[in-house]
N, C-alpha and C. Protein backbone atom coordinates (compact mmCIF):
# COMPACT_ATOMS: atom_id res chain seq x y z
N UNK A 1 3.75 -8.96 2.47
CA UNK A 1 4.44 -9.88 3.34
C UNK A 1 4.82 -9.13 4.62
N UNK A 2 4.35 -9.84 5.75
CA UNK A 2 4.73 -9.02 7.07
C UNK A 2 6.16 -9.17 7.82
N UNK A 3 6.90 -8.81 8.66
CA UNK A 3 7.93 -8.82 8.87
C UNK A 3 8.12 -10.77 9.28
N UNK A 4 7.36 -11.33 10.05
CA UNK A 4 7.34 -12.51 10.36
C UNK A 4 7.81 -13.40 9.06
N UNK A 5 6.71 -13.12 7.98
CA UNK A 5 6.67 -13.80 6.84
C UNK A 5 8.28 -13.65 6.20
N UNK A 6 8.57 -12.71 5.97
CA UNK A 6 9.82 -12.10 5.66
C UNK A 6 11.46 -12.83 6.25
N UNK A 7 11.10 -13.05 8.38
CA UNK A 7 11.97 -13.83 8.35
C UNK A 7 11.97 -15.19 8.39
N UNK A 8 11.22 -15.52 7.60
CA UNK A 8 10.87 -16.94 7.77
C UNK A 8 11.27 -17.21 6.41
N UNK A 9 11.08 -16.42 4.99
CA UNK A 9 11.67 -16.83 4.02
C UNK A 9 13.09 -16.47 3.82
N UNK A 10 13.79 -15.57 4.83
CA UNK A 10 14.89 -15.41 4.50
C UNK A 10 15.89 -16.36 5.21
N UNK A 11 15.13 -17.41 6.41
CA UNK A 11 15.88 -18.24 6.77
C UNK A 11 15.68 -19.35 5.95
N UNK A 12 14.68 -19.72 5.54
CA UNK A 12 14.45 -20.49 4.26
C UNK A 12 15.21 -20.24 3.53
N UNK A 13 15.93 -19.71 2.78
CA UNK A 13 16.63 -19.11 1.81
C UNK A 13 18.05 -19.45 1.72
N UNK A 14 18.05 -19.64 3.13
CA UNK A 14 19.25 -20.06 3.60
C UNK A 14 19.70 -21.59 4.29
N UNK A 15 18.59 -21.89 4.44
CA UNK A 15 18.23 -23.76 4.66
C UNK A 15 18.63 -23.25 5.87
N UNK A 16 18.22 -22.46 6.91
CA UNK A 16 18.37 -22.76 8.44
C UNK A 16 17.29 -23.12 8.85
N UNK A 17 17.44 -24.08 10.17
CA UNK A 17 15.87 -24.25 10.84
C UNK A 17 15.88 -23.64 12.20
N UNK A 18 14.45 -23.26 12.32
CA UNK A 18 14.13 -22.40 13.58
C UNK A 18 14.99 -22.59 14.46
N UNK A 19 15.75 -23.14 15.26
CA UNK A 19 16.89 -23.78 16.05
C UNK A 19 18.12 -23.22 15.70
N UNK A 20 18.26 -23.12 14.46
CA UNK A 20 19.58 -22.70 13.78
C UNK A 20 19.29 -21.04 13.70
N UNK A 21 18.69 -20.65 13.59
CA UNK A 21 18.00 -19.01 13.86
C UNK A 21 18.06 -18.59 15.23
N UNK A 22 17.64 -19.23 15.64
CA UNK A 22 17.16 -18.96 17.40
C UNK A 22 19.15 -19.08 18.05
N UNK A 23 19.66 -19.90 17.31
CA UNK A 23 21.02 -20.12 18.10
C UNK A 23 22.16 -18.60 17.68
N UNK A 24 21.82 -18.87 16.46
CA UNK A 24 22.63 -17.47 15.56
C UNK A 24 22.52 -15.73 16.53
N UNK A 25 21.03 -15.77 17.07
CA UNK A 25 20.20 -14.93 17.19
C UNK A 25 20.05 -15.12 18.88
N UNK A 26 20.70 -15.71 19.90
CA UNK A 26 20.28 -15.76 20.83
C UNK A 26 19.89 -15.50 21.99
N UNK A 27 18.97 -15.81 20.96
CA UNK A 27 16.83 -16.51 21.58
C UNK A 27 16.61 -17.74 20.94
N UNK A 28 15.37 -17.84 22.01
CA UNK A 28 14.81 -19.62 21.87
C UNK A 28 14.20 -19.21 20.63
N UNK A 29 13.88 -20.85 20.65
CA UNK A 29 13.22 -21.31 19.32
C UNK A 29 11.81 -20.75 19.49
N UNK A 30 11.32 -20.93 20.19
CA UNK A 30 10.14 -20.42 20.51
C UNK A 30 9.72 -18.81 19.83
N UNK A 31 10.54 -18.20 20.15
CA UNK A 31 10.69 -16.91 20.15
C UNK A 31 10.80 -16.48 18.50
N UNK A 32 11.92 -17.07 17.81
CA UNK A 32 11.55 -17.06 16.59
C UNK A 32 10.46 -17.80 16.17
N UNK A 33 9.60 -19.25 16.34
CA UNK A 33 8.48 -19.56 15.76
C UNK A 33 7.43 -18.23 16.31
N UNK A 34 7.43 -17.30 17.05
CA UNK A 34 6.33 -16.46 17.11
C UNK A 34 6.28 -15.52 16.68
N UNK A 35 7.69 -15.03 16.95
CA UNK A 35 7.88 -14.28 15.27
C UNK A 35 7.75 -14.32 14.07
N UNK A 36 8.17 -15.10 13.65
CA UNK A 36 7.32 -15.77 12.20
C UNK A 36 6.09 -16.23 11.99
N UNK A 37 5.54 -16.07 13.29
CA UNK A 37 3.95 -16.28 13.30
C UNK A 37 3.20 -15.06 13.70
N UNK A 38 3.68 -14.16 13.60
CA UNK A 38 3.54 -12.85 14.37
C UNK A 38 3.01 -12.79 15.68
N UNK A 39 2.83 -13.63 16.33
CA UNK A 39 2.91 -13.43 17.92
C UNK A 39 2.97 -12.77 18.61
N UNK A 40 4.81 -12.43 18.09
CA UNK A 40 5.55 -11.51 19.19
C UNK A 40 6.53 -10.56 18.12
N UNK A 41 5.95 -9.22 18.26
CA UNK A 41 6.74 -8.57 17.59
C UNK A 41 8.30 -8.58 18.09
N UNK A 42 9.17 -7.81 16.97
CA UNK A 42 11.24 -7.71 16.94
C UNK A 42 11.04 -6.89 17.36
N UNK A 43 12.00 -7.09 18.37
CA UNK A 43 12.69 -5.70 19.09
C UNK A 43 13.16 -5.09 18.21
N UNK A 44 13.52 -3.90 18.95
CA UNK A 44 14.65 -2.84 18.16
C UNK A 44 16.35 -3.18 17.69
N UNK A 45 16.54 -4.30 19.16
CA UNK A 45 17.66 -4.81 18.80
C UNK A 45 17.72 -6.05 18.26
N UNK A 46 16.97 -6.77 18.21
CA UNK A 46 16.70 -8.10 17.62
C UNK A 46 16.47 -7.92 15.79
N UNK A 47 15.90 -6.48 15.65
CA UNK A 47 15.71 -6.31 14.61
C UNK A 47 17.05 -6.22 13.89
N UNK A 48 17.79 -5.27 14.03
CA UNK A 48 19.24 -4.67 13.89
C UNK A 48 20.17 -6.27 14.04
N UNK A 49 20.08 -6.77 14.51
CA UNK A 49 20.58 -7.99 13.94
C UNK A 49 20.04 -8.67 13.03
N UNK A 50 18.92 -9.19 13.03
CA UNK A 50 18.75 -10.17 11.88
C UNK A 50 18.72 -9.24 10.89
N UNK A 51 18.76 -7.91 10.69
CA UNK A 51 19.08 -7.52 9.03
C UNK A 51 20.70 -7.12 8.78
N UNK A 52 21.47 -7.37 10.02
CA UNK A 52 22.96 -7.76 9.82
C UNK A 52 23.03 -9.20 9.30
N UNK A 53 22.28 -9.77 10.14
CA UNK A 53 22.58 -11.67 9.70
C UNK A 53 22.19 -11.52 8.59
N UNK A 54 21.12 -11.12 7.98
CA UNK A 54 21.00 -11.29 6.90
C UNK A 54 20.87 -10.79 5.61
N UNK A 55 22.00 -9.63 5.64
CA UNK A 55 22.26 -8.43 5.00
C UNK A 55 21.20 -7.82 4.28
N UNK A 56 20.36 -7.40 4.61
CA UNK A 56 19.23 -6.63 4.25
C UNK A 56 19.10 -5.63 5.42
N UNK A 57 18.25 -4.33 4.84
CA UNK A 57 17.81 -3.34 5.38
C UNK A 57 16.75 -3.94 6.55
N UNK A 58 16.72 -3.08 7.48
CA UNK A 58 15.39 -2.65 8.61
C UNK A 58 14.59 -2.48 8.20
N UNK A 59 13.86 -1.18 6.95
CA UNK A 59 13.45 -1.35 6.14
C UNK A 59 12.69 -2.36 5.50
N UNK A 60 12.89 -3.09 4.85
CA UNK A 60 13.03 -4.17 4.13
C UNK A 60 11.97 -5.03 5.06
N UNK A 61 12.72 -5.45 6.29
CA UNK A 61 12.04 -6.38 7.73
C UNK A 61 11.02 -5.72 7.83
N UNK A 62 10.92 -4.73 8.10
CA UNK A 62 9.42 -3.59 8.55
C UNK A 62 8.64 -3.55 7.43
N UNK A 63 8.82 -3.64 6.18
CA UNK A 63 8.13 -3.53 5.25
C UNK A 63 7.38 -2.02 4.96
N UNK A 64 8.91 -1.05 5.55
CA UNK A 64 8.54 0.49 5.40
C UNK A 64 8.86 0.41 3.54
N UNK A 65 7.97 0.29 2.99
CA UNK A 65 8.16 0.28 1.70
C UNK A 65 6.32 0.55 0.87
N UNK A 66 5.92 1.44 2.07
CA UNK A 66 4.21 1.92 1.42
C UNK A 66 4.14 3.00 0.98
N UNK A 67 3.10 3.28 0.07
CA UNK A 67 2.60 4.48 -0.63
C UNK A 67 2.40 5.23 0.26
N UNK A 68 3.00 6.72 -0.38
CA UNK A 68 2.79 7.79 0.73
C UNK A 68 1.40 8.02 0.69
N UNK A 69 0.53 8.65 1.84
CA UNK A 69 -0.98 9.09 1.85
C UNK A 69 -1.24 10.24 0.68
N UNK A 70 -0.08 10.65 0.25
CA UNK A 70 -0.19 12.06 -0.52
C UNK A 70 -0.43 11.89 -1.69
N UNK A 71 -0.12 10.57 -2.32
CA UNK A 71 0.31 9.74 -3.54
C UNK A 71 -1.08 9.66 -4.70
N UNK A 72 -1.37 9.96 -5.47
CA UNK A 72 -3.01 9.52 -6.54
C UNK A 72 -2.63 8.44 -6.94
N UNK A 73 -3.44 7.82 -7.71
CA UNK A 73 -3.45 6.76 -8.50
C UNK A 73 -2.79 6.66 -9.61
N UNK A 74 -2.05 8.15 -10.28
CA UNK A 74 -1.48 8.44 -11.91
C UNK A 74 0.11 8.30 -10.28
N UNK A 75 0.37 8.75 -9.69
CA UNK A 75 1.52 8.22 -9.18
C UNK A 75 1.92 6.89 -8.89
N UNK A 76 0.86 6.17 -8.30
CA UNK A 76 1.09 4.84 -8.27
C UNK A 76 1.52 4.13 -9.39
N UNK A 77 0.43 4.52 -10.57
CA UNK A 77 0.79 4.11 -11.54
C UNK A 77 2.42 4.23 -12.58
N UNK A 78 2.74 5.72 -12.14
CA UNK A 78 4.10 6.03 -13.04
C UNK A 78 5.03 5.43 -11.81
N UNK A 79 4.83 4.94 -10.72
CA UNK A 79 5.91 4.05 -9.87
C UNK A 79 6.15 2.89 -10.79
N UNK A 80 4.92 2.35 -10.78
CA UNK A 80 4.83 1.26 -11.57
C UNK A 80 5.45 0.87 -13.00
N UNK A 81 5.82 1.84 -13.73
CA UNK A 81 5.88 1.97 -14.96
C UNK A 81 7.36 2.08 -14.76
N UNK A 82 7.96 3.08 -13.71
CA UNK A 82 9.49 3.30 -13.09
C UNK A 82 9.76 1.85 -12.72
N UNK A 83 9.40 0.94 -12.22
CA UNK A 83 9.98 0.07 -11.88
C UNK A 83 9.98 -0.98 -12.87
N UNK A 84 9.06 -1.25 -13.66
CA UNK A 84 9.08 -2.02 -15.01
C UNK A 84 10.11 -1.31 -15.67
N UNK A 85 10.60 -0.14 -16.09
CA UNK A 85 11.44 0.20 -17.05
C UNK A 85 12.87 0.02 -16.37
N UNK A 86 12.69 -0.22 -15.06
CA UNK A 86 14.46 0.04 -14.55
C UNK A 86 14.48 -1.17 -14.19
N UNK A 87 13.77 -1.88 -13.09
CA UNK A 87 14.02 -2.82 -12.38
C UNK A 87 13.71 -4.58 -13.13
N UNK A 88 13.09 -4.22 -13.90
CA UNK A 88 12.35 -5.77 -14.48
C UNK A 88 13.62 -7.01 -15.03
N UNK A 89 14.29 -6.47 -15.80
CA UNK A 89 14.98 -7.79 -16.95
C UNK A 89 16.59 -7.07 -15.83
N UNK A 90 16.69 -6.37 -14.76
CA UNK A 90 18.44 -6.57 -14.46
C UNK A 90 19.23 -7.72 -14.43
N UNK A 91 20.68 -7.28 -14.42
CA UNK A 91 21.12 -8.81 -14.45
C UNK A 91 22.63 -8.00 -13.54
N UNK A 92 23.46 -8.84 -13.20
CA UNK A 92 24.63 -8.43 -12.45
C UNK A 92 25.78 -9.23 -13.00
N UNK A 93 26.61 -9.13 -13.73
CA UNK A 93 27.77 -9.70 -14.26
C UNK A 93 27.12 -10.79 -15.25
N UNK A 94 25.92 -10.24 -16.32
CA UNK A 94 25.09 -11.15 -16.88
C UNK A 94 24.13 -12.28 -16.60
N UNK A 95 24.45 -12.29 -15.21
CA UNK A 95 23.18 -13.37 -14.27
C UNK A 95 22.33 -12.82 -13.54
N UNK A 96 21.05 -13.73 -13.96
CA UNK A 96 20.15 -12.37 -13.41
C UNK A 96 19.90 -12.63 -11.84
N UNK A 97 19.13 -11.92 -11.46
CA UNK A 97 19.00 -11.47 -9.69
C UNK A 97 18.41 -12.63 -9.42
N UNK A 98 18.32 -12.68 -8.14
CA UNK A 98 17.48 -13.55 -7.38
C UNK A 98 16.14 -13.06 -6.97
N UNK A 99 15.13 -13.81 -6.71
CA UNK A 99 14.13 -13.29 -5.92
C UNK A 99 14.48 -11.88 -5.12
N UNK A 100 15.05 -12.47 -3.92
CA UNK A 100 15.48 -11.66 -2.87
C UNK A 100 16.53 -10.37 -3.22
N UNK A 101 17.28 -10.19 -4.27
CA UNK A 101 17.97 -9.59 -4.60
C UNK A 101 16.56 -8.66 -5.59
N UNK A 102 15.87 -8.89 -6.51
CA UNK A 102 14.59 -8.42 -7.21
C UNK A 102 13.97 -7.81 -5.86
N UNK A 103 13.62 -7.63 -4.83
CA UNK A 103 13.00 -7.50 -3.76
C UNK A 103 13.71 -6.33 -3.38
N UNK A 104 14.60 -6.74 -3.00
CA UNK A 104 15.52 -5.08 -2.20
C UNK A 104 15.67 -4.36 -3.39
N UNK A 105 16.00 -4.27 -4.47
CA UNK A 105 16.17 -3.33 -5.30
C UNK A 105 14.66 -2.42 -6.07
N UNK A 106 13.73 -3.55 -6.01
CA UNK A 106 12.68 -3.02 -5.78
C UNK A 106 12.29 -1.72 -4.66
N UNK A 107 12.72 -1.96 -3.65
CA UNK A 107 12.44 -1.43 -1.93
C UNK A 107 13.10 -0.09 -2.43
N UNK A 108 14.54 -0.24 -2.98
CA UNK A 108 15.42 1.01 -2.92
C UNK A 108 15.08 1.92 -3.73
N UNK A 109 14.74 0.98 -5.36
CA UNK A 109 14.05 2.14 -6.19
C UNK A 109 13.13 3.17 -5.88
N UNK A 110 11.97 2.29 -5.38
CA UNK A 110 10.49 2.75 -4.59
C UNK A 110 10.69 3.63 -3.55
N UNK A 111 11.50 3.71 -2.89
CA UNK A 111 12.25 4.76 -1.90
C UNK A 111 12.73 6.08 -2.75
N UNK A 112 13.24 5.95 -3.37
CA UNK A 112 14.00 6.83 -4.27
C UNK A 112 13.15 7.50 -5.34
N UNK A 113 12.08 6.66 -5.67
CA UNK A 113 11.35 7.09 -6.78
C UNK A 113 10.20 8.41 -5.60
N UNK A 114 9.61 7.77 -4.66
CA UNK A 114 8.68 8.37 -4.01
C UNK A 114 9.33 10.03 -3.36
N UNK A 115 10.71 9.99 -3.22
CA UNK A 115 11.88 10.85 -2.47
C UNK A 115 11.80 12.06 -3.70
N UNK A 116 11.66 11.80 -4.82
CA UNK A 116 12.35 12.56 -5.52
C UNK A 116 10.71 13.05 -6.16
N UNK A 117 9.80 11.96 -6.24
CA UNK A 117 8.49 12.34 -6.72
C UNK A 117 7.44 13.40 -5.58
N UNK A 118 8.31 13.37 -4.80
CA UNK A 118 7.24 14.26 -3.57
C UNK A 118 6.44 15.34 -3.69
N UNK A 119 5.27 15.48 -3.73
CA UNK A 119 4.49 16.43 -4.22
C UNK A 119 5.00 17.83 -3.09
N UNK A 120 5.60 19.06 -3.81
CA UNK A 120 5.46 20.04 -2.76
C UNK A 120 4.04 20.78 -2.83
C-alpha cells in the first residue's frame, strides 16, 4: 500500500470526506484527491501532520517498513515466523486490535526485529 492508498484508508477509517481532510489539513480538496491518487507527492510538512492527525508514525505513511537488501530468504522467513508468534492473536484489555492497530504493531515489530537481526 502506497502512502496515497494509506491516506485514503485512514480517512476512511474515520468517515471523513476529502473536504473534511483538505479543511483539517489546510489544503484544497484537490490536493488531497491527488494525493491519494498519487499525483502529487506529501511534503515534509504536510506529512508531519497528517501522522499527528492521525496518530501514526511517518514511517508508517512512507511505508519505510522494507526488507533490508542484506536480508536472505531464511531471514525473511524467521521475520515471518517472529511476527506470527508475537503479533497474530494480540488483544488489549481482552479486545482484540483493529486492522489499523494490527498494522502499526506489525511496522514496529518489523523495525525491531530487522534492528536487532542485523547481519554484522
Amino acid at each position: 500500500m502506497n502512502t496515497g492508498e494509506k491516506i485514503a484508508k485512514l480517512r476512511i477509517s474515520r468517515g471523513w470526506s476529502q473536504p473534511q481532510l483538505a479543511e483539517k489539513m489546510s489544503v484544497s480538496q484537490s490536493t488531497v484527491a491527488m494525493w491519494e491518487s498519487g499525483k502529487r507527492k506529501v511534503s515534509a510538512e504536510d506529512l508531519l501532520k497528517l501522522s499527528q492527525l492521525f496518530n501514526v508514525t511517518t514511517d508508517y505513511l512512507l511505508g519505510n517498513n522494507q526488507t533490508p537488501k542484506w536480508a536472505s530468504e531464511k531471514d525473511t522467513a524467521d521475520l515471518a515466523t517472529f511476527l506470527e508468534n508475537n503479533a497474530g492473536s494480540m488483544t488489549y484489555q481482552g479486545e482484540n486490535l483493529t486492522d489499523e492497530e494490527k498494522e502499526k504493531l506489525e511496522i514496529a515489530m518489523t523495525q525491531i526485529f530487522w534492528k536487532r537481526h542485523k547481519h554484522d
